[in-house]
Protein backbone atom coordinates (compact mmCIF):
# COMPACT_ATOMS: atom_id res chain seq x y z
CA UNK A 1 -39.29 -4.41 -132.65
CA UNK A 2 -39.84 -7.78 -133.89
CA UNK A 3 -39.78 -9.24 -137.77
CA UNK A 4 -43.33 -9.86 -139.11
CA UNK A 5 -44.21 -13.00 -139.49
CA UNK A 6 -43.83 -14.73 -142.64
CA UNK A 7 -47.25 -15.46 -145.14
CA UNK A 8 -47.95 -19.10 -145.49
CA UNK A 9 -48.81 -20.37 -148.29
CA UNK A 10 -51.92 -22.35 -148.43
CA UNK A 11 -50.85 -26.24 -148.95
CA UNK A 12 -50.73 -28.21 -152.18
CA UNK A 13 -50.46 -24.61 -153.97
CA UNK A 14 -46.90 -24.13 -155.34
CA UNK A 15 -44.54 -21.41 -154.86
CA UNK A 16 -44.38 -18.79 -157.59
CA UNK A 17 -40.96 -17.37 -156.43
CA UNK A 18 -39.08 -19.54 -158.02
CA UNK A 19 -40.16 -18.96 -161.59
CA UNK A 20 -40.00 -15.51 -161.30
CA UNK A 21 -36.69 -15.87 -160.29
CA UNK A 22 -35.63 -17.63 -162.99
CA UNK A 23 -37.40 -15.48 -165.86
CA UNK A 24 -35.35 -12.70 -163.99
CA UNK A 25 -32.13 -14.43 -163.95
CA UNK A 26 -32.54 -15.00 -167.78
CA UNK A 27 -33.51 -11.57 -168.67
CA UNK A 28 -30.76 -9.36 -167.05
CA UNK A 29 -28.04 -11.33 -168.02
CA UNK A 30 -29.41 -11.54 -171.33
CA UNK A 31 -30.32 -7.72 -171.84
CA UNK A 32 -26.59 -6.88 -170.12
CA UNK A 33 -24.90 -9.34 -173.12
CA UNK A 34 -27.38 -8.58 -176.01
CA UNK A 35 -27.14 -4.36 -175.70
CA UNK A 36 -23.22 -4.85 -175.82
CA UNK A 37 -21.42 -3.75 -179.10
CA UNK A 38 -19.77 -7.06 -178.97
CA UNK A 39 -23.38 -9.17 -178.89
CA UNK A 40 -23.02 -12.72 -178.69
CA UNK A 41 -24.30 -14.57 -181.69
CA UNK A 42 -25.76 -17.26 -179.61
CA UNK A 43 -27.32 -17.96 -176.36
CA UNK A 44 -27.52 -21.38 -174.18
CA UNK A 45 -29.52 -21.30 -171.23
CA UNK A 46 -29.88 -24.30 -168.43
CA UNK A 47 -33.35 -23.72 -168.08
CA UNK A 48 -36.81 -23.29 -170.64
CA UNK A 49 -37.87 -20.23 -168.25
CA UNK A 50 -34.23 -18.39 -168.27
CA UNK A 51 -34.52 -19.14 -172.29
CA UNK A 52 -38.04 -17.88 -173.05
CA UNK A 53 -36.97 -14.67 -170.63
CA UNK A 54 -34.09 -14.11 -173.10
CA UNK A 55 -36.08 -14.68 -175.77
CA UNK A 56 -38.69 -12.02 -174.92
CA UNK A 57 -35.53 -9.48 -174.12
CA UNK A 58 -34.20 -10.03 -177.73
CA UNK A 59 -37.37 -9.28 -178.62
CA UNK A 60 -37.92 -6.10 -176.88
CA UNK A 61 -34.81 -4.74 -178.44
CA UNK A 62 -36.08 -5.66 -182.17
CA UNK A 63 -33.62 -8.55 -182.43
CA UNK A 64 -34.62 -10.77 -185.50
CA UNK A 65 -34.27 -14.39 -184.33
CA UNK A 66 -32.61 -16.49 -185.40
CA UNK A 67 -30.78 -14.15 -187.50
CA UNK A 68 -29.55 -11.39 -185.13
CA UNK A 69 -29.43 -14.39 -182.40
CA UNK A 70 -30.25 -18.03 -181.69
CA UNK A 71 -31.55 -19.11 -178.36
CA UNK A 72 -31.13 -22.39 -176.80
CA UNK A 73 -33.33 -24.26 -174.01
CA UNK A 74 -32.20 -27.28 -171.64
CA UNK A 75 -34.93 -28.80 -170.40
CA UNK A 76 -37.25 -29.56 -173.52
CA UNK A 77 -40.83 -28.57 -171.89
CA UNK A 78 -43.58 -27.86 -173.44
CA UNK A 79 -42.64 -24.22 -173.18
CA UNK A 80 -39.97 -24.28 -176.16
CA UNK A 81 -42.99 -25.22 -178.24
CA UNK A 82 -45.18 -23.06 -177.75
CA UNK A 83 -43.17 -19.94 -178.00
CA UNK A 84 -42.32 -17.83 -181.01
CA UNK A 85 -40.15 -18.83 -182.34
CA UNK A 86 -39.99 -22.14 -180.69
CA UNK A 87 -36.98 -23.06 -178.90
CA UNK A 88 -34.75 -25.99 -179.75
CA UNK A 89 -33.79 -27.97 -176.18
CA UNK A 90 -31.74 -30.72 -175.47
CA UNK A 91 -33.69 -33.56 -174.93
CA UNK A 92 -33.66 -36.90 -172.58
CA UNK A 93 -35.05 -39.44 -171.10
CA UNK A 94 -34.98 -37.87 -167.75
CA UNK A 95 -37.39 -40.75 -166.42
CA UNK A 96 -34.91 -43.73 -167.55
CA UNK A 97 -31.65 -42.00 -166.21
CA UNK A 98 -33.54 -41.26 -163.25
CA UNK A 99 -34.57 -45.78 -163.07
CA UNK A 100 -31.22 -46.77 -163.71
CA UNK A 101 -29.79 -44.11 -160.86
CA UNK A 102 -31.85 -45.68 -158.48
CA UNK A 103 -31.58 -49.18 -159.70
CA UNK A 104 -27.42 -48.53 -159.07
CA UNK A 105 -27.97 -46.98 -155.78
CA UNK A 106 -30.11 -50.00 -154.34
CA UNK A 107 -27.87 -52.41 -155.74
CA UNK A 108 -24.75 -50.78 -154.11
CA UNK A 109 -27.19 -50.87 -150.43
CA UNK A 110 -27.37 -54.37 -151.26
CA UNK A 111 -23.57 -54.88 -151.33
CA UNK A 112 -24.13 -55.51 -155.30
CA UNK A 113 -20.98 -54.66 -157.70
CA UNK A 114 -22.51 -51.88 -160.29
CA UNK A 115 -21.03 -51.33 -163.50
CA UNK A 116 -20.67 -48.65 -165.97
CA UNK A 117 -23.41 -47.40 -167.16
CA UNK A 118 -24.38 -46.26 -171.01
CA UNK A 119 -26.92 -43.65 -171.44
CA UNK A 120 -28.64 -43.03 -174.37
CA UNK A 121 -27.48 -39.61 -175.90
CA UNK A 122 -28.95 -36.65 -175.32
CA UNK A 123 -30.98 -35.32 -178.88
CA UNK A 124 -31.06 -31.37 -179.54
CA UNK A 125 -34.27 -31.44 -182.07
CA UNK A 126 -34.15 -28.42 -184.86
CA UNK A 127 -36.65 -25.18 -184.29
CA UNK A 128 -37.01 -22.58 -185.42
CA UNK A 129 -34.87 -19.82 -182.96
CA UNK A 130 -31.26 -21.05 -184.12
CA UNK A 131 -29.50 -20.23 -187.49
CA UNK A 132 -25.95 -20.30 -188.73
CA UNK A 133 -24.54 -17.16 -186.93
CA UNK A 134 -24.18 -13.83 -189.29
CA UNK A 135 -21.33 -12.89 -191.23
């Protein structure tokens, strides 16, 4: 008996797997650390999706945030805003490390020397799901 054939999806419309991947691979490791008796004070995720996920399992299980936990985003979208509470994220100029990668790859086609290069640092703005961890 033969596989069935895979479902296309229609072009130009994205693929939803992905996020709901993500959201899933936030939540279980979150709910798996957050209902131990030794609960982590803080959480850092690499990812807004995998952070708002965590953020909706501390919820769920009546965690007061920041308090009981802070939660920490990577990726700065528009997401950590408009959550509650919002998410602090690192933030940075994704758009000018992405220039000056390229600018250092053409340059080393061209047979070019490239030099160090300085980036500016990355910020981590204040909101309102971190807290100085409980006593």
């Amino acid at each position: 008996m033969g596989r069935a054939p895979r479902r296309r999806r229609a072009p130009g419309r994205p693929a939803r797997r992905g996020r709901a991947r993500a959201g899933a691979g936030g939540a279980r490791p979150a709910r798996r650390l957050l209902i131990d008796p030794r609960r982590p004070t803080a959480l850092v995720f690499d990812n807004d999706i995998m952070a708002v996920a965590a953020l909706s399992v501390a919820h769920e299980l009546r965690l007061d945030i920041p308090a009981d936990l802070s939660v920490v985003a990577w990726d700065d979208s528009p997401l950590t805003r408009v959550v509650r509470p919002a998410l602090p994220a690192v933030t940075r100029d994704v758009a000018a490390y992405g220039a000056r990668a390229v600018a250092a790859l053409l340059a080393v086609i061209s047979g070019e020397p490239v030099g160090d290069a300085e980036e500016e640092p990355a910020r981590l703005p204040p909101r309102g799901s971190t807290a100085a961890p409980p006593r």
